[in-house]
PDB file of N, CA and C in Angstrom:
ATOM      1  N   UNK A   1      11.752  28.554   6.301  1.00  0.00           N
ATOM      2  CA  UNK A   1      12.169  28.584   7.680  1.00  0.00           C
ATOM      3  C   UNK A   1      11.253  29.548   8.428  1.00  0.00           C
ATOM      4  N   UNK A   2      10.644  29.140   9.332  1.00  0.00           N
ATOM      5  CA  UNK A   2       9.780  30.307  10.169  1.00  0.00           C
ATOM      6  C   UNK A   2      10.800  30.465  11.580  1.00  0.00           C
ATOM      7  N   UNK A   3      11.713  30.243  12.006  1.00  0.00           N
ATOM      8  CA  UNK A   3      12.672  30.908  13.535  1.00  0.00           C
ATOM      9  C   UNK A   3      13.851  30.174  13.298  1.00  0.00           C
ATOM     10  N   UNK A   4      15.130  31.001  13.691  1.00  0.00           N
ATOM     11  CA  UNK A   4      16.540  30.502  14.310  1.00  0.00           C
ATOM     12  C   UNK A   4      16.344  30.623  15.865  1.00  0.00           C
ATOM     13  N   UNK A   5      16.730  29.893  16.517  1.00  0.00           N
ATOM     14  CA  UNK A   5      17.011  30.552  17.839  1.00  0.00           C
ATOM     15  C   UNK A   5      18.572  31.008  18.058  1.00  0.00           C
ATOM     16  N   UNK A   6      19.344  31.056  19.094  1.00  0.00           N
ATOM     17  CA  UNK A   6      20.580  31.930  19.454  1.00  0.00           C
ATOM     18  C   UNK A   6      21.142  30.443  19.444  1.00  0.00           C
ATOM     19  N   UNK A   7      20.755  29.437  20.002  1.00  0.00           N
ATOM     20  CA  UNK A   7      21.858  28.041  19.936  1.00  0.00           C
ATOM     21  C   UNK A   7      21.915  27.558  18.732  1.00  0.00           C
ATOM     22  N   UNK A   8      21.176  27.998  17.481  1.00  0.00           N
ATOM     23  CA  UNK A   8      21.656  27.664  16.351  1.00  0.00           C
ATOM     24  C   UNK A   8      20.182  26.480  16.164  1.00  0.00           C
ATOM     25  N   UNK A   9      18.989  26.341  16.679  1.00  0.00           N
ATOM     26  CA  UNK A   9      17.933  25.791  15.799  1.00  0.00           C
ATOM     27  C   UNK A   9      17.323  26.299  15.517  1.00  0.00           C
ATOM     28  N   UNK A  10      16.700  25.514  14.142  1.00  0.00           N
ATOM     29  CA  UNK A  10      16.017  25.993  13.237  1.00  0.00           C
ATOM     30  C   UNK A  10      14.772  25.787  12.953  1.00  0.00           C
ATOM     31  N   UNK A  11      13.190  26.021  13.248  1.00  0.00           N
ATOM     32  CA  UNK A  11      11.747  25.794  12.979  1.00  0.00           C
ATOM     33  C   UNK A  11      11.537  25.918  11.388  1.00  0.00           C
ATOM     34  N   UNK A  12      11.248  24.861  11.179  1.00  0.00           N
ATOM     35  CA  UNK A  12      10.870  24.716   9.405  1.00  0.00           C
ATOM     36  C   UNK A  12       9.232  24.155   9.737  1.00  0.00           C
ATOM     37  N   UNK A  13       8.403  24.597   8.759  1.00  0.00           N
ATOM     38  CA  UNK A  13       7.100  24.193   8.595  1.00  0.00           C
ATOM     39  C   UNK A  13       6.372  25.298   7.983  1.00  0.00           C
ATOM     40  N   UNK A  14       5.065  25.368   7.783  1.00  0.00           N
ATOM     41  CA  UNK A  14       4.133  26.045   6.836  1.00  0.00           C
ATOM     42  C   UNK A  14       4.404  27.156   7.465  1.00  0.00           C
ATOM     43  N   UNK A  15       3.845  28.675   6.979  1.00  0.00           N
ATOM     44  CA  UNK A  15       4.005  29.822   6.905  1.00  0.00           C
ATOM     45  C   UNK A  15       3.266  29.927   8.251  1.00  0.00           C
ATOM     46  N   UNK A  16       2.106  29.583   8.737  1.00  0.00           N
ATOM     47  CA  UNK A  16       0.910  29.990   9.717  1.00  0.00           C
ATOM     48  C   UNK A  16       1.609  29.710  10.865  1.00  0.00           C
ATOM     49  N   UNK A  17       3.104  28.716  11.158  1.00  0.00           N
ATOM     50  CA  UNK A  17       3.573  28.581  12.493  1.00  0.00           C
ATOM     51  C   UNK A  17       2.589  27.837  12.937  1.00  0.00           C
ATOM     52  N   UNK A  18       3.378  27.667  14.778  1.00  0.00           N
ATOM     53  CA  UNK A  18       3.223  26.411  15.393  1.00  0.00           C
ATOM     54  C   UNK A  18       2.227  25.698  15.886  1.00  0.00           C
ATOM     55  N   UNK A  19       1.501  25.026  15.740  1.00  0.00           N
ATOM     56  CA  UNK A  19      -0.082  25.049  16.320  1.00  0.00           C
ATOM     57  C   UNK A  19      -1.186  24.845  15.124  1.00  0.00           C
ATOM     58  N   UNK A  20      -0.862  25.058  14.107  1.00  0.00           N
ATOM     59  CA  UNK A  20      -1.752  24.518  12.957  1.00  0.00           C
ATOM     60  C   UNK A  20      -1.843  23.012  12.568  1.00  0.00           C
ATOM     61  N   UNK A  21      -2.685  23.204  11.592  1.00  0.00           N
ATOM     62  CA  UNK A  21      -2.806  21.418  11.021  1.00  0.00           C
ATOM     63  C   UNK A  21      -1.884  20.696  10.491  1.00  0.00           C
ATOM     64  N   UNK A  22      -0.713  21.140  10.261  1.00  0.00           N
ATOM     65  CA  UNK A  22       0.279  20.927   9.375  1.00  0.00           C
ATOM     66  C   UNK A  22       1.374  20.980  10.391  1.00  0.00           C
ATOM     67  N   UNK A  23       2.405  19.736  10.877  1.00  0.00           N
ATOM     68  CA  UNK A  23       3.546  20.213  11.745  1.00  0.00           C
ATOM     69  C   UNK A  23       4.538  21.033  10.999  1.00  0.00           C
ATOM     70  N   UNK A  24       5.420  21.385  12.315  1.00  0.00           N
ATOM     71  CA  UNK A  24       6.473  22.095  12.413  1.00  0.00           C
ATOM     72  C   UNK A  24       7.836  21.006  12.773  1.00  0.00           C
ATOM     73  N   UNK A  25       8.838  21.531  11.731  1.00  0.00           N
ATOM     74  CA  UNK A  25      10.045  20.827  12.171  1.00  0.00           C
ATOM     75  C   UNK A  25      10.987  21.711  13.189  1.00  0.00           C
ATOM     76  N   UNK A  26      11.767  20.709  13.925  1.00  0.00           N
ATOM     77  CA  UNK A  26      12.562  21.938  15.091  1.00  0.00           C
ATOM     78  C   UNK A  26      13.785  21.491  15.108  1.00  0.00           C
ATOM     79  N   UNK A  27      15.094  21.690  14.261  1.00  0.00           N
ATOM     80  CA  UNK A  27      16.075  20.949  14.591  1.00  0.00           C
ATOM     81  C   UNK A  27      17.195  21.766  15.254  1.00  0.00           C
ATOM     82  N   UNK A  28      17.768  20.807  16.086  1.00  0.00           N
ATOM     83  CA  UNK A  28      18.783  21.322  17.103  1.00  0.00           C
ATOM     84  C   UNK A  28      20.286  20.967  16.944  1.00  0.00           C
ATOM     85  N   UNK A  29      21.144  21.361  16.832  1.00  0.00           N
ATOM     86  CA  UNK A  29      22.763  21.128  17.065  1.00  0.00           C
ATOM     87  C   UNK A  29      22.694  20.683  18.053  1.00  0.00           C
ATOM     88  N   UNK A  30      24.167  19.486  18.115  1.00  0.00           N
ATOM     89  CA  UNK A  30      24.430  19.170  19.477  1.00  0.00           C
ATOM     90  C   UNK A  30      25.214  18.993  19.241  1.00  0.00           C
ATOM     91  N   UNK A  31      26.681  19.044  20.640  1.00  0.00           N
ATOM     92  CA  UNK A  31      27.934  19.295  20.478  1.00  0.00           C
ATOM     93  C   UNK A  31      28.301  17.699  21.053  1.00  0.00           C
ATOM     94  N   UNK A  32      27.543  16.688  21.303  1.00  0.00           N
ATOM     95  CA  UNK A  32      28.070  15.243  21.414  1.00  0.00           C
ATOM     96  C   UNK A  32      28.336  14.434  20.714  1.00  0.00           C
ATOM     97  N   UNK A  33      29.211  13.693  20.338  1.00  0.00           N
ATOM     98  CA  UNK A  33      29.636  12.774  19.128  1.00  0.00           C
ATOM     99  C   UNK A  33      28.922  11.762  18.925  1.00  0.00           C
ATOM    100  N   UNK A  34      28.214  11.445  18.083  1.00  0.00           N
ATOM    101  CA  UNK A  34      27.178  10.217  17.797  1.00  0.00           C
ATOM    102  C   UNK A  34      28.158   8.844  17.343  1.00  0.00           C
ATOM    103  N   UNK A  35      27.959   8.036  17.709  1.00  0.00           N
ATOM    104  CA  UNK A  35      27.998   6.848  17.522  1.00  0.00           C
ATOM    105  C   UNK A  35      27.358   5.867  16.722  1.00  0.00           C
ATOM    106  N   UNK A  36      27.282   5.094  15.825  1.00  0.00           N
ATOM    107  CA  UNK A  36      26.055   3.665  15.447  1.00  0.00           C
ATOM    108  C   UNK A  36      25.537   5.133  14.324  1.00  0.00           C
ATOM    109  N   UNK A  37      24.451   4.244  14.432  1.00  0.00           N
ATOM    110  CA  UNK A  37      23.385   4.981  13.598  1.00  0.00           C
ATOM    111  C   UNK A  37      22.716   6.393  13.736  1.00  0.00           C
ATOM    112  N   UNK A  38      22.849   7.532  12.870  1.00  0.00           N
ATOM    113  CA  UNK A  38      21.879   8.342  13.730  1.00  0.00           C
ATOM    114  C   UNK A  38      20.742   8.219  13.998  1.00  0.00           C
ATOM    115  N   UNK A  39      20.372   9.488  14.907  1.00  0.00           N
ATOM    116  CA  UNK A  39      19.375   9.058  15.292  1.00  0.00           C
ATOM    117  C   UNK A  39      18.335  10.589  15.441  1.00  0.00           C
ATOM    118  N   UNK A  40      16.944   9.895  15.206  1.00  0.00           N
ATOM    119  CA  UNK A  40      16.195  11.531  14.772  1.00  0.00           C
ATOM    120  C   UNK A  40      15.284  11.307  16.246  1.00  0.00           C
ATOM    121  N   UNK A  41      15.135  12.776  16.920  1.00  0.00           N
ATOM    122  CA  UNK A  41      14.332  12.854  17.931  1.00  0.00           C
ATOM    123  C   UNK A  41      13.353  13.843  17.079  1.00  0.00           C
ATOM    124  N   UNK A  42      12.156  13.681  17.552  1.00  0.00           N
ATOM    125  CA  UNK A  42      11.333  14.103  16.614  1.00  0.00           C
ATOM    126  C   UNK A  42       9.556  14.228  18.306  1.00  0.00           C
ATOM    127  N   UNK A  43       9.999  15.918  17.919  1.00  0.00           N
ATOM    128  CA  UNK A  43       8.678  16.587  19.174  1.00  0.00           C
ATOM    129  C   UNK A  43       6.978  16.707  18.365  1.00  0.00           C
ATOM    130  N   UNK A  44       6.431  15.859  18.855  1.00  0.00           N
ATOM    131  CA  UNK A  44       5.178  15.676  18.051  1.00  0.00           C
ATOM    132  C   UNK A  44       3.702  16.561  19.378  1.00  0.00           C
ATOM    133  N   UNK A  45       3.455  16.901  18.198  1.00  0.00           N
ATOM    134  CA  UNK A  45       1.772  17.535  19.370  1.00  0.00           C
ATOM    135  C   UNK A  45       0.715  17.520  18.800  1.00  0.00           C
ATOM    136  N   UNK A  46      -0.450  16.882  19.219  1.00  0.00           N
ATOM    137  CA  UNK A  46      -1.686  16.699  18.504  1.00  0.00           C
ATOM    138  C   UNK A  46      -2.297  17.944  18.504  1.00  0.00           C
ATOM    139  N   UNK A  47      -2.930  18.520  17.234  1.00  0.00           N
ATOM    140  CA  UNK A  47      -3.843  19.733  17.055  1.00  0.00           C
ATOM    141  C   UNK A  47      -5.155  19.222  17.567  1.00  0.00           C
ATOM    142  N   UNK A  48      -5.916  18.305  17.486  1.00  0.00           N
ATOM    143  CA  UNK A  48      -7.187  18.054  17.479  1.00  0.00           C
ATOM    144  C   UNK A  48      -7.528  17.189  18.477  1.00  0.00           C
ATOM    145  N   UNK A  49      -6.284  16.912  19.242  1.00  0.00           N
ATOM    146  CA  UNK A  49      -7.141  16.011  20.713  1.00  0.00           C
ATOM    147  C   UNK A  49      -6.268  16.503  21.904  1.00  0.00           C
ATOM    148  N   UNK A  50      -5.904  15.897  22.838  1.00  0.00           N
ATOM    149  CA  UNK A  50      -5.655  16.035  24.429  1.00  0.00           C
ATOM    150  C   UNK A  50      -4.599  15.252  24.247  1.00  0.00           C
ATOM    151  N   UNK A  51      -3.090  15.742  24.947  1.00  0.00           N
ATOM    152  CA  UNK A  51      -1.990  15.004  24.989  1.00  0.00           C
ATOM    153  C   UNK A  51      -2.074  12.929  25.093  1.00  0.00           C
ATOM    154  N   UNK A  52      -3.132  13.039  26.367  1.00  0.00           N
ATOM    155  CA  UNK A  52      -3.701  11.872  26.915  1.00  0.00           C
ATOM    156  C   UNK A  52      -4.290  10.925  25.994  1.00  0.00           C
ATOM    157  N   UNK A  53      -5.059  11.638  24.786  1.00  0.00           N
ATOM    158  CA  UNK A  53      -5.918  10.877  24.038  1.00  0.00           C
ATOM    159  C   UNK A  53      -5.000  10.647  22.588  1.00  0.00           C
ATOM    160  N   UNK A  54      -4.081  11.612  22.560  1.00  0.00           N
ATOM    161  CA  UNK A  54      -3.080  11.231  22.112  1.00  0.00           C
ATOM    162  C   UNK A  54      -1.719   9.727  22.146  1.00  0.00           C
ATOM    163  N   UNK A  55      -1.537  10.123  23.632  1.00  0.00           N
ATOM    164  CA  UNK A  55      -0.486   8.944  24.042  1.00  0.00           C
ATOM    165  C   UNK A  55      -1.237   7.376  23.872  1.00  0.00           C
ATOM    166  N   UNK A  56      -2.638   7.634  24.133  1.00  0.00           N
ATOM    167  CA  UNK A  56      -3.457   6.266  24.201  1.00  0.00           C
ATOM    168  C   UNK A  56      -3.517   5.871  22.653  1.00  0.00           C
ATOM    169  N   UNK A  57      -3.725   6.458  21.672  1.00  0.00           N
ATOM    170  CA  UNK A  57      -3.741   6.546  20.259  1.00  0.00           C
ATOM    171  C   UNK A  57      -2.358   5.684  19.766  1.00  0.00           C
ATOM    172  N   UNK A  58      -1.076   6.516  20.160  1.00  0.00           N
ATOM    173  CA  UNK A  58       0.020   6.017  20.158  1.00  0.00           C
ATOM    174  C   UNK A  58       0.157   4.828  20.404  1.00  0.00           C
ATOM    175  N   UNK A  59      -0.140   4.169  21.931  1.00  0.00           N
ATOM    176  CA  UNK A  59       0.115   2.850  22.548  1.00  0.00           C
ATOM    177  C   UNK A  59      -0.415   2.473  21.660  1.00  0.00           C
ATOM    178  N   UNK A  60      -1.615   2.310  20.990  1.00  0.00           N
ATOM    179  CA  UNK A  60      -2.261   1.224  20.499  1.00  0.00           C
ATOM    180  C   UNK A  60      -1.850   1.256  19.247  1.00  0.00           C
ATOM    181  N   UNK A  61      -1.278   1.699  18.448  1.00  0.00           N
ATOM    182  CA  UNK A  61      -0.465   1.627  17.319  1.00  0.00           C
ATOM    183  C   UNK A  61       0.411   0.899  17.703  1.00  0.00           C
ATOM    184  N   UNK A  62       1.083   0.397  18.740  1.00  0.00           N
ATOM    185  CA  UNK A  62       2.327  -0.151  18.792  1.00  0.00           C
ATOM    186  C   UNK A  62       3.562   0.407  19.260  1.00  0.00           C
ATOM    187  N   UNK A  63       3.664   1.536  19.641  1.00  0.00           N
ATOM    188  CA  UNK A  63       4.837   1.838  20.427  1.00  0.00           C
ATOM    189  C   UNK A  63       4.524   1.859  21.585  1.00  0.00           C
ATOM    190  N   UNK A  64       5.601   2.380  22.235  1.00  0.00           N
ATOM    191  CA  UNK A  64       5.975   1.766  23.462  1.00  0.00           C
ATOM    192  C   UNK A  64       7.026   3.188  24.074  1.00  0.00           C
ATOM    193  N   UNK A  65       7.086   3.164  25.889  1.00  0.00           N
ATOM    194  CA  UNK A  65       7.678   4.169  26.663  1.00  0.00           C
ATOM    195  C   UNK A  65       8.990   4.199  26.035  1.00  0.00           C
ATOM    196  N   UNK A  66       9.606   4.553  26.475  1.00  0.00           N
ATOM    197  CA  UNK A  66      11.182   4.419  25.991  1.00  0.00           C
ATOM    198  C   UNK A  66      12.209   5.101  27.184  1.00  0.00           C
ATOM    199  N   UNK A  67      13.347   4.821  27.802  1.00  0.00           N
ATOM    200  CA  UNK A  67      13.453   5.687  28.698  1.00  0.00           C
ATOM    201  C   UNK A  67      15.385   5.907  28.105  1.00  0.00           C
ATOM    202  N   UNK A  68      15.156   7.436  28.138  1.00  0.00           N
ATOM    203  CA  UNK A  68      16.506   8.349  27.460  1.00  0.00           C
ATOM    204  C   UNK A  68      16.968   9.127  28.283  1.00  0.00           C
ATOM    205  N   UNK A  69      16.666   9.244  29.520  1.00  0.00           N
ATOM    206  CA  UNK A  69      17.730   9.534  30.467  1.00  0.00           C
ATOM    207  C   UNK A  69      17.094  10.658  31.302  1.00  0.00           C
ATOM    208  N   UNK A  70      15.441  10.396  30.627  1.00  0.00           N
ATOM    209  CA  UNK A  70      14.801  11.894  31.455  1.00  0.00           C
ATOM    210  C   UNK A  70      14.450  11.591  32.802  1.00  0.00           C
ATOM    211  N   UNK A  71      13.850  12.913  33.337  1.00  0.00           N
ATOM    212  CA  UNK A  71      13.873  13.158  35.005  1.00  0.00           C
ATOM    213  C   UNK A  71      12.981  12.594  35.430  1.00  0.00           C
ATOM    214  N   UNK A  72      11.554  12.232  34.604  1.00  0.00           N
ATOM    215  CA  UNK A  72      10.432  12.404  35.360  1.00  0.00           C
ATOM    216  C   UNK A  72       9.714  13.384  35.712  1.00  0.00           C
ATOM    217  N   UNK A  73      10.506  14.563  34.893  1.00  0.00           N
ATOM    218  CA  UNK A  73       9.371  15.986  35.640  1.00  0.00           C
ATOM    219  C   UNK A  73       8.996  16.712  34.372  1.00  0.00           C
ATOM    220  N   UNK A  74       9.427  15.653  33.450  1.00  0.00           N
ATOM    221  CA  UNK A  74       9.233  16.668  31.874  1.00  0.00           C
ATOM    222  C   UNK A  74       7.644  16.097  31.657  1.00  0.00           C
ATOM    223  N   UNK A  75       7.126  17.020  31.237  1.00  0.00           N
ATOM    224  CA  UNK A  75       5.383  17.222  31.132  1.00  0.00           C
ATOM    225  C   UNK A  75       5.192  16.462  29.724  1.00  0.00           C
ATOM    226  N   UNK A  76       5.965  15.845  28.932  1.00  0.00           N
ATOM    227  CA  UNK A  76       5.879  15.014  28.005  1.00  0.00           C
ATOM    228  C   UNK A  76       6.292  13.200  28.101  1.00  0.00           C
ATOM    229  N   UNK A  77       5.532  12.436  26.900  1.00  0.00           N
ATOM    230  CA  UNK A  77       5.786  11.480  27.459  1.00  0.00           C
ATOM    231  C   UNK A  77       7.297  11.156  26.264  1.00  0.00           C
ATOM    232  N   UNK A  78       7.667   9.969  26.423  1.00  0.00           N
ATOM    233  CA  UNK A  78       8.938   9.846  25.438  1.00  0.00           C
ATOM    234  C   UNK A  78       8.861   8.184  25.208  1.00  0.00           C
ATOM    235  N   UNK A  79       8.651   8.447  23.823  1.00  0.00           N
ATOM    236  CA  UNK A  79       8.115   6.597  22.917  1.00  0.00           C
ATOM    237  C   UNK A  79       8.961   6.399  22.078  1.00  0.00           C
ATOM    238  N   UNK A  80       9.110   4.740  21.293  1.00  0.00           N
ATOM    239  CA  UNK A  80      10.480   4.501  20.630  1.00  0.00           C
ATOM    240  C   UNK A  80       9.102   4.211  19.816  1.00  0.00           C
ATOM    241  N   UNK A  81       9.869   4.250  18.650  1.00  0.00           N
ATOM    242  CA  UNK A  81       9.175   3.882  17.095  1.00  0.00           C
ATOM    243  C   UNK A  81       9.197   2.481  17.412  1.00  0.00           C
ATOM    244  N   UNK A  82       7.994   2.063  16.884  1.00  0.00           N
ATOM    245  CA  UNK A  82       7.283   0.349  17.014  1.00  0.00           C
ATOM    246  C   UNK A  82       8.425  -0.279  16.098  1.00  0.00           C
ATOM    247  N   UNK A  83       8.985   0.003  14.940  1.00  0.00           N
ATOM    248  CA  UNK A  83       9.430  -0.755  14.090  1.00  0.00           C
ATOM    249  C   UNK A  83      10.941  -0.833  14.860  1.00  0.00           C
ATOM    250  N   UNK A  84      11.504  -0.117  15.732  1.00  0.00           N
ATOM    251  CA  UNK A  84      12.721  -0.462  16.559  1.00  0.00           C
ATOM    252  C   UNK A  84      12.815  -1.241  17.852  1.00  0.00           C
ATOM    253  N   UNK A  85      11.841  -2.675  17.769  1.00  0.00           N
ATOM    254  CA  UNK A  85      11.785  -3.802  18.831  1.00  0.00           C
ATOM    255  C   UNK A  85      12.891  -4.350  19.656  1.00  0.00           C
ATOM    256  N   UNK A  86      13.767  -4.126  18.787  1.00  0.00           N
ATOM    257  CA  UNK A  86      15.378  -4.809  18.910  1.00  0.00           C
ATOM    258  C   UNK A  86      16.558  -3.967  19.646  1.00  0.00           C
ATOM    259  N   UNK A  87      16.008  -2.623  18.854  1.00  0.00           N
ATOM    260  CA  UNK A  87      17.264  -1.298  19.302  1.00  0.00           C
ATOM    261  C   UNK A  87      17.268  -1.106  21.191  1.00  0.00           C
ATOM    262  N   UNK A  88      18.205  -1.124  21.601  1.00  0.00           N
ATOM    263  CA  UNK A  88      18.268  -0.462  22.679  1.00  0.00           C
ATOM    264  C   UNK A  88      18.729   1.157  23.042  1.00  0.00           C
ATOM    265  N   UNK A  89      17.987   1.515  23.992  1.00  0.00           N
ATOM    266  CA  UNK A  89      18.507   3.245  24.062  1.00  0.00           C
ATOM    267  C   UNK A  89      19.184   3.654  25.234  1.00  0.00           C
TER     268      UNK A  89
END
């Protein structure tokens, strides 16, 4: 474990922390009752390129925008896993 925060998540990943070659896991509690299937949100950041050259990387693998209820002002983009064609969010 490299951090707790005060709401109770937890940063798991290599010793060197956040920003190395190797990700970091970040998991969060939430006090809403899940339904269906769970479901993993999962914060990804490229070490070796530009968010941009990133997201373009992404598209062309096959995923796709996804929209989960955000504002529009969050500085990230938000994609559904290619292999969930069917799922709605």
């Amino acid at each position: 474990m490299l951090d707790r925060e005060e709401d109770g998540s937890l940063e798991i990943g290599p010793r060197e922390g956040f920003g190395g070659p190797q990700p970091t896991i970040i998991l969060s509690p939430t006090d809403e009752p899940q339904r269906g299937r769970p479901r993993l949100h999962i914060d990804v950041n490229a070490t070796d390129r530009d968010q941009d050259a990133e997201l373009e990387r992404l598209l062309k693998l096959g995923t796709r925008p996804a929209d989960v209820g955000q504002t529009g002002e969050e500085p990230w983009p938000v994609l559904a896993d290619p292999n969930t064609r069917d799922q709605q969010f």
